[in-house]
PDB file of N, CA and C in Angstrom:
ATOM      1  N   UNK A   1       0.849  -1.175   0.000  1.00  0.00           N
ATOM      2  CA  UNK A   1       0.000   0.000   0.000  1.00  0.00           C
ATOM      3  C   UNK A   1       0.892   1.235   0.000  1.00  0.00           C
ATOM      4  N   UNK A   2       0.814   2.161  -0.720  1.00  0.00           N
ATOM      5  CA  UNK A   2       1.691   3.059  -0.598  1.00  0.00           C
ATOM      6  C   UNK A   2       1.042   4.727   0.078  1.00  0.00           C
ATOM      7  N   UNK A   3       1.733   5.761   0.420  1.00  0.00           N
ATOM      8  CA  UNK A   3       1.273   6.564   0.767  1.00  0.00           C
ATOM      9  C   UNK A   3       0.039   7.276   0.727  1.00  0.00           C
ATOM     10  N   UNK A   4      -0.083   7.157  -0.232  1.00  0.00           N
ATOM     11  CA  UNK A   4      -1.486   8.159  -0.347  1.00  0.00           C
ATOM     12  C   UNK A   4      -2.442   7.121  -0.400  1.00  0.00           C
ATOM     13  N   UNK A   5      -2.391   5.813  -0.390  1.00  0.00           N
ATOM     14  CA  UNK A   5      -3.678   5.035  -0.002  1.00  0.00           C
ATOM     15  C   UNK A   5      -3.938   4.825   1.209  1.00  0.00           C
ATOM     16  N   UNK A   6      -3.257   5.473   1.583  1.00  0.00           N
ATOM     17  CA  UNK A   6      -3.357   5.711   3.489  1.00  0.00           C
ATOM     18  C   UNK A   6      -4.191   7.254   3.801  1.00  0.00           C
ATOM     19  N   UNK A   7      -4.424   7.915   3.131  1.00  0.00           N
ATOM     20  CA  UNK A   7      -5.092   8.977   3.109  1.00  0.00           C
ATOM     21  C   UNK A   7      -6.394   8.594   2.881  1.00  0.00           C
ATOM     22  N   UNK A   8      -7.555   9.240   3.543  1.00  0.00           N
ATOM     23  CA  UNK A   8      -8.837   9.343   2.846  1.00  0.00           C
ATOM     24  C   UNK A   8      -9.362  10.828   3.016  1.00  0.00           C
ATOM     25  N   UNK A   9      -9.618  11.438   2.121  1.00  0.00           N
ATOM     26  CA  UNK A   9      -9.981  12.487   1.763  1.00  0.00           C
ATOM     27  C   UNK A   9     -11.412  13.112   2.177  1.00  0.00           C
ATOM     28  N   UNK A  10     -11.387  13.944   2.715  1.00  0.00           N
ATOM     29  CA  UNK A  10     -12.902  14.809   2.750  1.00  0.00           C
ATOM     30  C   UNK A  10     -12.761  16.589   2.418  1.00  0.00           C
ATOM     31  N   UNK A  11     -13.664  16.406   1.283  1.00  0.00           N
ATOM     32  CA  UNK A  11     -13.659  17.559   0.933  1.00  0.00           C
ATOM     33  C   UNK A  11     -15.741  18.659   1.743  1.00  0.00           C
ATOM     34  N   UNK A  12     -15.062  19.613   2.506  1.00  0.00           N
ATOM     35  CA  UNK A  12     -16.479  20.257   3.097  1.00  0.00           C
ATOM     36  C   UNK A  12     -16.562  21.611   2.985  1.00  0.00           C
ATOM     37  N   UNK A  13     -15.448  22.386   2.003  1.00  0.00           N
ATOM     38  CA  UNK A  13     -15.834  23.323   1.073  1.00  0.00           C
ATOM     39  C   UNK A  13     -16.655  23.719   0.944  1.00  0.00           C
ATOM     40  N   UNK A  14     -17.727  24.977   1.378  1.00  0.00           N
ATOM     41  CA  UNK A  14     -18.605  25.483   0.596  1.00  0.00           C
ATOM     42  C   UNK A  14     -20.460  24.976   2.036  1.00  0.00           C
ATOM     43  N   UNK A  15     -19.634  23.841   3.146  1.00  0.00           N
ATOM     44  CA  UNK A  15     -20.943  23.450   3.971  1.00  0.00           C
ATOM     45  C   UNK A  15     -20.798  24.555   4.745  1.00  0.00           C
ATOM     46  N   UNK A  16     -21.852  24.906   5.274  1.00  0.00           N
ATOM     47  CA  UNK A  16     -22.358  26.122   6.472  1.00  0.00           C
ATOM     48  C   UNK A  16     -21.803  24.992   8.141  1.00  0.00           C
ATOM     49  N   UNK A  17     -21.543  25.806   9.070  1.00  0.00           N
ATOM     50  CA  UNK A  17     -21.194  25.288  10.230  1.00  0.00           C
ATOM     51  C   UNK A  17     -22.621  24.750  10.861  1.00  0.00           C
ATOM     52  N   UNK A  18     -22.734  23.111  11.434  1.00  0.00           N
ATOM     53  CA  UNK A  18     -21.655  22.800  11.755  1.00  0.00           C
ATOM     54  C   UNK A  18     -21.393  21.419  11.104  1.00  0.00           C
ATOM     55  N   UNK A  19     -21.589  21.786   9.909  1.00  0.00           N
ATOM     56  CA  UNK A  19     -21.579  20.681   9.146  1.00  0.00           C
ATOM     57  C   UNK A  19     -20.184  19.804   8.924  1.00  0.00           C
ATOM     58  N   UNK A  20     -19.357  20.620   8.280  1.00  0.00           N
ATOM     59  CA  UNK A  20     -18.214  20.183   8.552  1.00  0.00           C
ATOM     60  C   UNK A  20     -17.730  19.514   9.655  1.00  0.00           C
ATOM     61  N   UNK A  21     -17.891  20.525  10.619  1.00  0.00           N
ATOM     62  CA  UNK A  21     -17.180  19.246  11.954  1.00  0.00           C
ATOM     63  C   UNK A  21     -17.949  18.053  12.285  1.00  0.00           C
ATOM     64  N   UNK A  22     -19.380  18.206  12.278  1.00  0.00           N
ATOM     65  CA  UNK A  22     -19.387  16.733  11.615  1.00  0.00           C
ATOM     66  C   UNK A  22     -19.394  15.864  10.986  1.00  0.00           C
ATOM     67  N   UNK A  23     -18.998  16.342   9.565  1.00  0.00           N
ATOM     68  CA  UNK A  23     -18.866  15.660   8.868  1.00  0.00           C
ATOM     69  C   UNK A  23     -17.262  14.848   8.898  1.00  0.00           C
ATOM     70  N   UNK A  24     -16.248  15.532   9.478  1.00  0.00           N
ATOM     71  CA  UNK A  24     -15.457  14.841  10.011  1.00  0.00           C
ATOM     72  C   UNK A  24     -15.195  14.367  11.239  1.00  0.00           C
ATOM     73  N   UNK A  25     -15.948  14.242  12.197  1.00  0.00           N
ATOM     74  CA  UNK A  25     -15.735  13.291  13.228  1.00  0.00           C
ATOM     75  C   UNK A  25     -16.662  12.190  12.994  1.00  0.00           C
ATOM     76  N   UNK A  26     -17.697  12.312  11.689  1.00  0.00           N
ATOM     77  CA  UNK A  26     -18.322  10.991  11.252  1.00  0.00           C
ATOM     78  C   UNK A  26     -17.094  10.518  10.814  1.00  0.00           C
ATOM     79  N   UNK A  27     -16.475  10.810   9.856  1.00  0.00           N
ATOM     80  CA  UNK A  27     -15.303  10.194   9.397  1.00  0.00           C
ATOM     81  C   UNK A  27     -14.375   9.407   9.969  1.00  0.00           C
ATOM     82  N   UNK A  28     -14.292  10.539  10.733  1.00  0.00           N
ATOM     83  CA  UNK A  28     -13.035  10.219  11.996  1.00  0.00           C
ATOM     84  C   UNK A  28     -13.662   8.482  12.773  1.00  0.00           C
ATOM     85  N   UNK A  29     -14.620   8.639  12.952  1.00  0.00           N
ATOM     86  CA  UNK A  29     -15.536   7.360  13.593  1.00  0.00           C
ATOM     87  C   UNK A  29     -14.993   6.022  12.845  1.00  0.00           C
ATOM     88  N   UNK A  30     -15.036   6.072  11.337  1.00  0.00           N
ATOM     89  CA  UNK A  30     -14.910   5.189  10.730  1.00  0.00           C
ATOM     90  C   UNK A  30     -13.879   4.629  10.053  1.00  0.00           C
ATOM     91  N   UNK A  31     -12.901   5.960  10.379  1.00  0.00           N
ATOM     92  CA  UNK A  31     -11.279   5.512   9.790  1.00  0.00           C
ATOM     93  C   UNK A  31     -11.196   4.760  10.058  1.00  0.00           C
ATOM     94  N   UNK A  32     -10.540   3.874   9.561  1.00  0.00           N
ATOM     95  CA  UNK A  32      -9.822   2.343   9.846  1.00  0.00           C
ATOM     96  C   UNK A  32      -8.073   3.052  10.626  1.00  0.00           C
ATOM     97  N   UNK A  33      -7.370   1.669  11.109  1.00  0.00           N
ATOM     98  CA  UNK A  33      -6.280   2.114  12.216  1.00  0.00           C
ATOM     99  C   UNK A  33      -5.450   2.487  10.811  1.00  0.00           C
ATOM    100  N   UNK A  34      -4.132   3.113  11.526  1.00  0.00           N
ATOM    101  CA  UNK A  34      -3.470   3.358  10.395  1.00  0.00           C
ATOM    102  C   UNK A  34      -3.398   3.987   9.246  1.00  0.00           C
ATOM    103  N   UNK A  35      -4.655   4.750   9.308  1.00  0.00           N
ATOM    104  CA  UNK A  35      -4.726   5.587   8.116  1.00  0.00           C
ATOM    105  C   UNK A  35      -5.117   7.091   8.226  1.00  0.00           C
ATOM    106  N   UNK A  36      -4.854   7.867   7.334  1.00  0.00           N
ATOM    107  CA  UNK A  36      -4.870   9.550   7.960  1.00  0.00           C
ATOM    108  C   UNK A  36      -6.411   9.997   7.045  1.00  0.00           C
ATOM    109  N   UNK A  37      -6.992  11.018   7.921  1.00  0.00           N
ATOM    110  CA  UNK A  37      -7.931  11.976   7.348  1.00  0.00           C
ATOM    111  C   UNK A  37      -7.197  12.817   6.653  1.00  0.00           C
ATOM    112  N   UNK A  38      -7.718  13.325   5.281  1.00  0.00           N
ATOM    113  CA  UNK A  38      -7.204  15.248   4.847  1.00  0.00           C
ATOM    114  C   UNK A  38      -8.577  15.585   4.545  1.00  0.00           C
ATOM    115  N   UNK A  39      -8.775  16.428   5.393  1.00  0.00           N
ATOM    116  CA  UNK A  39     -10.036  17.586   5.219  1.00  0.00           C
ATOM    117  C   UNK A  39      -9.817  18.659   4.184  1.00  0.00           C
ATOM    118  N   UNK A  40     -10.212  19.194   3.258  1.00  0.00           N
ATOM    119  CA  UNK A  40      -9.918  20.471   3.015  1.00  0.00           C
ATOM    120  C   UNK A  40     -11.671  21.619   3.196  1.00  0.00           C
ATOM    121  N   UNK A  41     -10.725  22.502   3.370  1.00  0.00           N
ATOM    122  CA  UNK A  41     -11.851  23.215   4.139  1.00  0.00           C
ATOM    123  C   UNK A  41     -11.471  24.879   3.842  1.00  0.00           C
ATOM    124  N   UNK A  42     -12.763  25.848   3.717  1.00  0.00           N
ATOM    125  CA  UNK A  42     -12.254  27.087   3.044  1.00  0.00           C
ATOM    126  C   UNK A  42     -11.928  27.911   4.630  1.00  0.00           C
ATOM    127  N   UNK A  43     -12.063  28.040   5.765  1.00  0.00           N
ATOM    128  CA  UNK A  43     -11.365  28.266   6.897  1.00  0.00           C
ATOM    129  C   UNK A  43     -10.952  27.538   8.301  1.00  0.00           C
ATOM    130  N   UNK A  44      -9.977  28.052   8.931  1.00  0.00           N
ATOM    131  CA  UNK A  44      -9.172  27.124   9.824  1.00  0.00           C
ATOM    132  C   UNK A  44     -10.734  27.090  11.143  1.00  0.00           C
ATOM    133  N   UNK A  45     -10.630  25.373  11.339  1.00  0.00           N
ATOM    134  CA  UNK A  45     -11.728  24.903  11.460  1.00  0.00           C
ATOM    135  C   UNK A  45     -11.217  24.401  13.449  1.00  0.00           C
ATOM    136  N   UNK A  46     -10.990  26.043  13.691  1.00  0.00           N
ATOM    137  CA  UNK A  46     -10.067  26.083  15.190  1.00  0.00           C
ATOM    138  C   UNK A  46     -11.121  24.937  16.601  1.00  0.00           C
ATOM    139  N   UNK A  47     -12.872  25.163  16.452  1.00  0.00           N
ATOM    140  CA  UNK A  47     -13.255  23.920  17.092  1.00  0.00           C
ATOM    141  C   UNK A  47     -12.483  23.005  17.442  1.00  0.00           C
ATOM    142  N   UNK A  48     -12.002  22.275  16.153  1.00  0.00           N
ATOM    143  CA  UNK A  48     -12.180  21.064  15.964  1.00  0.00           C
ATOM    144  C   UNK A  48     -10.685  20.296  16.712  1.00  0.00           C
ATOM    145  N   UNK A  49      -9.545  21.257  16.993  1.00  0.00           N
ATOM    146  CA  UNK A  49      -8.774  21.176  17.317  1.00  0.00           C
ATOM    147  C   UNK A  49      -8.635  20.551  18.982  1.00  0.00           C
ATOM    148  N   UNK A  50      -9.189  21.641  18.981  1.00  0.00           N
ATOM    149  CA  UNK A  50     -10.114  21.240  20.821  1.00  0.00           C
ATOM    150  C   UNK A  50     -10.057  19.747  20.897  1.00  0.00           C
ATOM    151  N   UNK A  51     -11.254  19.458  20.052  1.00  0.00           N
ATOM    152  CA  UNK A  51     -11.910  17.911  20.047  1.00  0.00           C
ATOM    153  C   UNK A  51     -11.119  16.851  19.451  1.00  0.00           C
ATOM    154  N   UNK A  52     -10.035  17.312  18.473  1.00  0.00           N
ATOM    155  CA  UNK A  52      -9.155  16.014  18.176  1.00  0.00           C
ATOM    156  C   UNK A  52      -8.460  16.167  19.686  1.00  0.00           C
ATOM    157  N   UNK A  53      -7.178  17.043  20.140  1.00  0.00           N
ATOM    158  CA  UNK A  53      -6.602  16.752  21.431  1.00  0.00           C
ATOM    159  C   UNK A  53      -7.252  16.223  21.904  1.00  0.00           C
ATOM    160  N   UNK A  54      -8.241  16.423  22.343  1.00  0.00           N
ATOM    161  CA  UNK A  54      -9.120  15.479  23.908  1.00  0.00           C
ATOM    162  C   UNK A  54      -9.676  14.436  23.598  1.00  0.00           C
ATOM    163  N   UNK A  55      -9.174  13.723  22.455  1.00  0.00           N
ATOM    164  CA  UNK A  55      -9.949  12.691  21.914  1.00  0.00           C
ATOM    165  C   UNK A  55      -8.612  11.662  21.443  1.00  0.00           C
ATOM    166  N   UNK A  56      -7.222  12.279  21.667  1.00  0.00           N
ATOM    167  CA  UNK A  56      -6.162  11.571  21.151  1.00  0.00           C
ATOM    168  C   UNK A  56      -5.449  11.523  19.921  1.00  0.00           C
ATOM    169  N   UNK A  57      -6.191  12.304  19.173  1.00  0.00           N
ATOM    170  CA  UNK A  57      -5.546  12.649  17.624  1.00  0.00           C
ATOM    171  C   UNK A  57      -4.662  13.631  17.072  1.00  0.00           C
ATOM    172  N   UNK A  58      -3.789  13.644  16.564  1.00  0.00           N
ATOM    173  CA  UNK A  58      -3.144  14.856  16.296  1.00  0.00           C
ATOM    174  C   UNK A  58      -3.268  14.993  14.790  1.00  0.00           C
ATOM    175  N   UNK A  59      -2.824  16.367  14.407  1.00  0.00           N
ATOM    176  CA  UNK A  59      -3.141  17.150  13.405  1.00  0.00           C
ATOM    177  C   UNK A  59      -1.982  18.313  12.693  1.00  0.00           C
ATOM    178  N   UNK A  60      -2.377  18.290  11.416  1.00  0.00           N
ATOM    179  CA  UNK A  60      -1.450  18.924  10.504  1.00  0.00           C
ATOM    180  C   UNK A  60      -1.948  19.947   9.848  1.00  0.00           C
ATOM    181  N   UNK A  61      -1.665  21.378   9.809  1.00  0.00           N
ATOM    182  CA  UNK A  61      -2.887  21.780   8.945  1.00  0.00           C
ATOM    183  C   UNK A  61      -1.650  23.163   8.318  1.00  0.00           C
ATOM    184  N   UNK A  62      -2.156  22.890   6.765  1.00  0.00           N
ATOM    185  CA  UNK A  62      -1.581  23.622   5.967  1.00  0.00           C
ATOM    186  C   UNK A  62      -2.502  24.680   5.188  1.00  0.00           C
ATOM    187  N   UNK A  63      -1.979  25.508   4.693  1.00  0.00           N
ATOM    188  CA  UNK A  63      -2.804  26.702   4.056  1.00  0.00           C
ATOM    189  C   UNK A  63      -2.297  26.674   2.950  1.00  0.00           C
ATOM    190  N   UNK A  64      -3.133  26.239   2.040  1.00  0.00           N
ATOM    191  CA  UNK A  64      -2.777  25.905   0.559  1.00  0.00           C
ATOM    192  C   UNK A  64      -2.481  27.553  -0.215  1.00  0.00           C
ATOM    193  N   UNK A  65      -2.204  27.752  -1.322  1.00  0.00           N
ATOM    194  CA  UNK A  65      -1.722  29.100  -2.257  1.00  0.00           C
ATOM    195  C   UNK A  65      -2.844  29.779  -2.210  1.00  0.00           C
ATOM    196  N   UNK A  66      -3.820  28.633  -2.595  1.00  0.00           N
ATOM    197  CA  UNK A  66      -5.374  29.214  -2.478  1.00  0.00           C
ATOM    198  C   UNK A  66      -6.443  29.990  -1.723  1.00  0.00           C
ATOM    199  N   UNK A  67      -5.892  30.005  -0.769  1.00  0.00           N
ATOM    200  CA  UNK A  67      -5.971  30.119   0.838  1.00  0.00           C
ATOM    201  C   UNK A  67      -7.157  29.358   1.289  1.00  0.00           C
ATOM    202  N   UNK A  68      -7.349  28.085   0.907  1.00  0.00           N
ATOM    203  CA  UNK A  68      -7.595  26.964   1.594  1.00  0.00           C
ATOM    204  C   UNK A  68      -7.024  26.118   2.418  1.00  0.00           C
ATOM    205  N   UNK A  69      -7.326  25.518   3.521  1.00  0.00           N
ATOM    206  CA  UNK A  69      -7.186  24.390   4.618  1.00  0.00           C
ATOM    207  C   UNK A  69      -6.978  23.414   4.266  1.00  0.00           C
ATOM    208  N   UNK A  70      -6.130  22.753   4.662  1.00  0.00           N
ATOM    209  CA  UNK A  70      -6.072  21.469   4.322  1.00  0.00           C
ATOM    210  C   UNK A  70      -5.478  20.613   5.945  1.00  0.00           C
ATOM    211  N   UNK A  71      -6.071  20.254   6.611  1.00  0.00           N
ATOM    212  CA  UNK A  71      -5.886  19.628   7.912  1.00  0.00           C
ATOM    213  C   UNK A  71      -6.112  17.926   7.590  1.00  0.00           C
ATOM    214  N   UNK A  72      -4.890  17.464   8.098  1.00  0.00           N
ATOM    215  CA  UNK A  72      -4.361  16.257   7.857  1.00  0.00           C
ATOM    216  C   UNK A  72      -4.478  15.549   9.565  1.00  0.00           C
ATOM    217  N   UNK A  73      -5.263  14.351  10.029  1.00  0.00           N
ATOM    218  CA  UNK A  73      -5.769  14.087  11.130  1.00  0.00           C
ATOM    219  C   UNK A  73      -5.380  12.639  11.062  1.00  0.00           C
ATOM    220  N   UNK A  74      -4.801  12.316  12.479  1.00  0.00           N
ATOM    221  CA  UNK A  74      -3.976  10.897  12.484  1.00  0.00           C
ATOM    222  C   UNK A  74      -4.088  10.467  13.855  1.00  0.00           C
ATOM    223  N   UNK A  75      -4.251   9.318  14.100  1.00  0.00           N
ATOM    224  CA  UNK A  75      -3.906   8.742  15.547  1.00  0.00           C
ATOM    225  C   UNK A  75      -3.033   8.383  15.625  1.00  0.00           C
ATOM    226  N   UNK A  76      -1.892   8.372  17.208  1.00  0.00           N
ATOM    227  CA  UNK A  76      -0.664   7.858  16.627  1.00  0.00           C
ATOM    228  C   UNK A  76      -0.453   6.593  17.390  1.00  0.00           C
ATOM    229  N   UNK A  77       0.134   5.784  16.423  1.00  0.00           N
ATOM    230  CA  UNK A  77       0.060   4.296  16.785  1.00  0.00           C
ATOM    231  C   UNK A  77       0.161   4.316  18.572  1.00  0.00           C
ATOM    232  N   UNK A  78      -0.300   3.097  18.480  1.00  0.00           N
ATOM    233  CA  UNK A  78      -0.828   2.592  19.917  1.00  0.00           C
ATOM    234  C   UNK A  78      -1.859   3.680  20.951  1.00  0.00           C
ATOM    235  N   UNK A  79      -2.414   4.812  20.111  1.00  0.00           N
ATOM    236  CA  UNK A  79      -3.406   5.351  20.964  1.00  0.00           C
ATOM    237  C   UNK A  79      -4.840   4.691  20.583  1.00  0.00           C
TER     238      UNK A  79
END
């Protein structure tokens, strides 16, 4: 399996709050181990940050040219 099949993608662009955040902690629910979320999202989606820490997940979040989000969400082995 190589890198990016370890990614699963959600794109929530364009949803009104609070759709997005749940639309990724549905996600988040169903990741399989070992594999990363990338959200992209048109602003920094600061909630959600809260709720990955206290939930064990950590997070990557880049600001594309576009000035889009792109937050990359991972558990790290053995949590």
């Amino acid at each position: 399996m190589s890198a990016a099949d370890d990614i699963v993608r959600l794109d929530v662009r364009g949803l009104e709050p609070p759709e997005p955040l749940e639309r990724v902690l549905d996600a988040l629910g169903r990741l399989p181990d070992g594999r990363r979320l990338c959200m992209l999202i048109e602003r920094e989606p600061r909630p959600l940050y809260r709720i990955l820490a206290n939930n064990g997940y950590r997070y990557c979040t880049d600001v594309l040219p576009d000035y889009l989000y792109e937050i990359t969400i991972w558990r790290p082995d053995g949590a």
